[in-house]
Protein backbone atom coordinates (compact mmCIF):
# COMPACT_ATOMS: atom_id res chain seq x y z
CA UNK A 1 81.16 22.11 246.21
CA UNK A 2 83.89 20.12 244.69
CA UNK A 3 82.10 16.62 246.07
CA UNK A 4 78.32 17.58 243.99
CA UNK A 5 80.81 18.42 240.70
CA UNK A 6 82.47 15.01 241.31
CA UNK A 7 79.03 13.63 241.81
CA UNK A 8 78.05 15.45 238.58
CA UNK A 9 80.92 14.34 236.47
CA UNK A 10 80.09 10.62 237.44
CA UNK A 11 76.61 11.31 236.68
CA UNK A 12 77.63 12.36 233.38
CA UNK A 13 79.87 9.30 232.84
CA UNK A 14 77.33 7.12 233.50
CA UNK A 15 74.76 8.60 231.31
CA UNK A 16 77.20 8.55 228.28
CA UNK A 17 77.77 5.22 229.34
CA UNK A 18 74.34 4.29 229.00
CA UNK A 19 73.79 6.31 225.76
CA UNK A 20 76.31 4.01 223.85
CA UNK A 21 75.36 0.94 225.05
CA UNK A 22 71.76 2.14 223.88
CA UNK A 23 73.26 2.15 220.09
CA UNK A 24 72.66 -1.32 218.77
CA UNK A 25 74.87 -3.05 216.50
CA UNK A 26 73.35 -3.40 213.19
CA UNK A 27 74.23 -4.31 209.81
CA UNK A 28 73.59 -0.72 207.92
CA UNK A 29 74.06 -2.04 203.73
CA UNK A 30 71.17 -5.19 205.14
CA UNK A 31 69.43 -2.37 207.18
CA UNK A 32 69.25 -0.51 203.13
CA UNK A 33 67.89 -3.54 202.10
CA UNK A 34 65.20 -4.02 204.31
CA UNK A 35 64.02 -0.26 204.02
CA UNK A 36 63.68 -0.95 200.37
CA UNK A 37 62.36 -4.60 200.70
CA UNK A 38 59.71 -3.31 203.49
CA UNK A 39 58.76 -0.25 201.37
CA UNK A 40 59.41 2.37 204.37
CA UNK A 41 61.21 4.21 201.05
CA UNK A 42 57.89 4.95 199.61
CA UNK A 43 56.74 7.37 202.85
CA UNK A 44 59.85 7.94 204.21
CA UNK A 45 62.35 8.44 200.60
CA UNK A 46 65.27 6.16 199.54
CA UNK A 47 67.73 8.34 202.11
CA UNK A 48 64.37 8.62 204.93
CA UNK A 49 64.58 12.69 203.48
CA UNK A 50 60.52 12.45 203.99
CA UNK A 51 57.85 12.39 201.37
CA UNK A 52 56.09 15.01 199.58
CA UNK A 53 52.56 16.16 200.34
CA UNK A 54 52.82 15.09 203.89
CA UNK A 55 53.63 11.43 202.90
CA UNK A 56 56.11 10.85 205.91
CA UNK A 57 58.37 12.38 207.78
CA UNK A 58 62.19 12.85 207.69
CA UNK A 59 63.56 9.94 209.04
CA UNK A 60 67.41 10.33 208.37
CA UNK A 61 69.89 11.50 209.30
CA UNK A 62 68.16 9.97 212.52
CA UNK A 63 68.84 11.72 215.55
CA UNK A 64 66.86 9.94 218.19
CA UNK A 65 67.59 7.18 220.25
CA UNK A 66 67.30 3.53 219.13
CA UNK A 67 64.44 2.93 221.57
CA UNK A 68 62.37 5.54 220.66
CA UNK A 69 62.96 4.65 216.84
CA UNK A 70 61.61 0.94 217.93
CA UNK A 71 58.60 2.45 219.86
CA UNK A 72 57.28 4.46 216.61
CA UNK A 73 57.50 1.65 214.80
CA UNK A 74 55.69 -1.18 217.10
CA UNK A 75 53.54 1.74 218.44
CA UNK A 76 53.37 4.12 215.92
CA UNK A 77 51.77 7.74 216.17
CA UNK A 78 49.61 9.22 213.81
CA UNK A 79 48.90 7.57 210.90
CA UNK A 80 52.23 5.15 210.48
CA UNK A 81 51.26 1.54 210.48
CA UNK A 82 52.26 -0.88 212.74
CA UNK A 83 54.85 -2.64 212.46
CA UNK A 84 54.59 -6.17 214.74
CA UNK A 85 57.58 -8.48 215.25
CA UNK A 86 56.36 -10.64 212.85
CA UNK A 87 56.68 -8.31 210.17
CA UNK A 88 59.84 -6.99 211.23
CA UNK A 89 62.15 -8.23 213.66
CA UNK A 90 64.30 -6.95 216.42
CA UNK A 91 67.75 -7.80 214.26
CA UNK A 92 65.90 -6.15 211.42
CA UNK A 93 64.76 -3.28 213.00
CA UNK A 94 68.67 -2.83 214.08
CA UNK A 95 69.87 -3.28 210.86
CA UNK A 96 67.05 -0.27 209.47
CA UNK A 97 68.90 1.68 212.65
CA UNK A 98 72.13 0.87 211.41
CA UNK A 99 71.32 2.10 207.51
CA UNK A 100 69.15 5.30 208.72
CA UNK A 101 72.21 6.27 211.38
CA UNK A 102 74.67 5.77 208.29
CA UNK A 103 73.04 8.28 206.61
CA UNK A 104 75.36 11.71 206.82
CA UNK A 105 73.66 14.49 206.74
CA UNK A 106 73.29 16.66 203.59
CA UNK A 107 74.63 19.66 202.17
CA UNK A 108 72.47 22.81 201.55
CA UNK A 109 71.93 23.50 197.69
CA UNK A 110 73.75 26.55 198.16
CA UNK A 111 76.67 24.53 199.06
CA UNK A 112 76.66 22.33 196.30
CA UNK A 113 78.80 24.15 193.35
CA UNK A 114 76.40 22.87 190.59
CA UNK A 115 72.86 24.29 191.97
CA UNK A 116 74.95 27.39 193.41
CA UNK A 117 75.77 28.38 189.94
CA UNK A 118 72.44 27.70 188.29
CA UNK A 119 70.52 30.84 186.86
């Protein structure tokens, strides 16, 4: 018993391990840029919140793993375009990573003092 929870715990390690190497390195304020300068805002909103009338969907605060962020945008589902190296490239697409993973997560308007308050 204590040798498969030993086996478990390393298991664990490694997959942590693995998880944070996974987590590129990116440049988040050039990553803003770029989601401006590529116009994923107009779909996706300035902070990725999504767009209106099905537009696109939430995008930030992401909460999936790098590669599957790259894989919806070189092989997008639906009706996203797609998005070639040549359009955008790997260092870009880790900079976009870096901006949409800088992204904290909001408050609920019921939180926020000045819509709590409102009639």
């Amino acid at each position: 018993m204590t040798h498969s929870l030993a086996r478990l715990g390393l298991l664990a390690i490694t997959f942590a391990a693995t998880c944070a190497l996974a987590q590129p390195d990116g440049d988040a304020e050039r990553g803003r840029k770029l989601f401006m300068d590529k116009m994923c805002f107009t779909c996706h909103g300035t902070l990725g919140q999504g767009g209106e009338r099905g537009s696109g969907p939430q995008v930030a605060p992401a909460a999936w793993p790098y590669e599957a962020f790259v894989q919806q945008i070189r092989h997008p589902r639906q009706d996203m375009p797609r998005y070639s190296a040549k359009y955008v490239s790997d260092d870009e697409l880790r900079d976009m990573y870096a901006y949409l993973t800088s992204i904290k997560p909001w408050r609920p308007a019921r939180e926020i003092e000045l819509l709590s308050n409102a009639p």
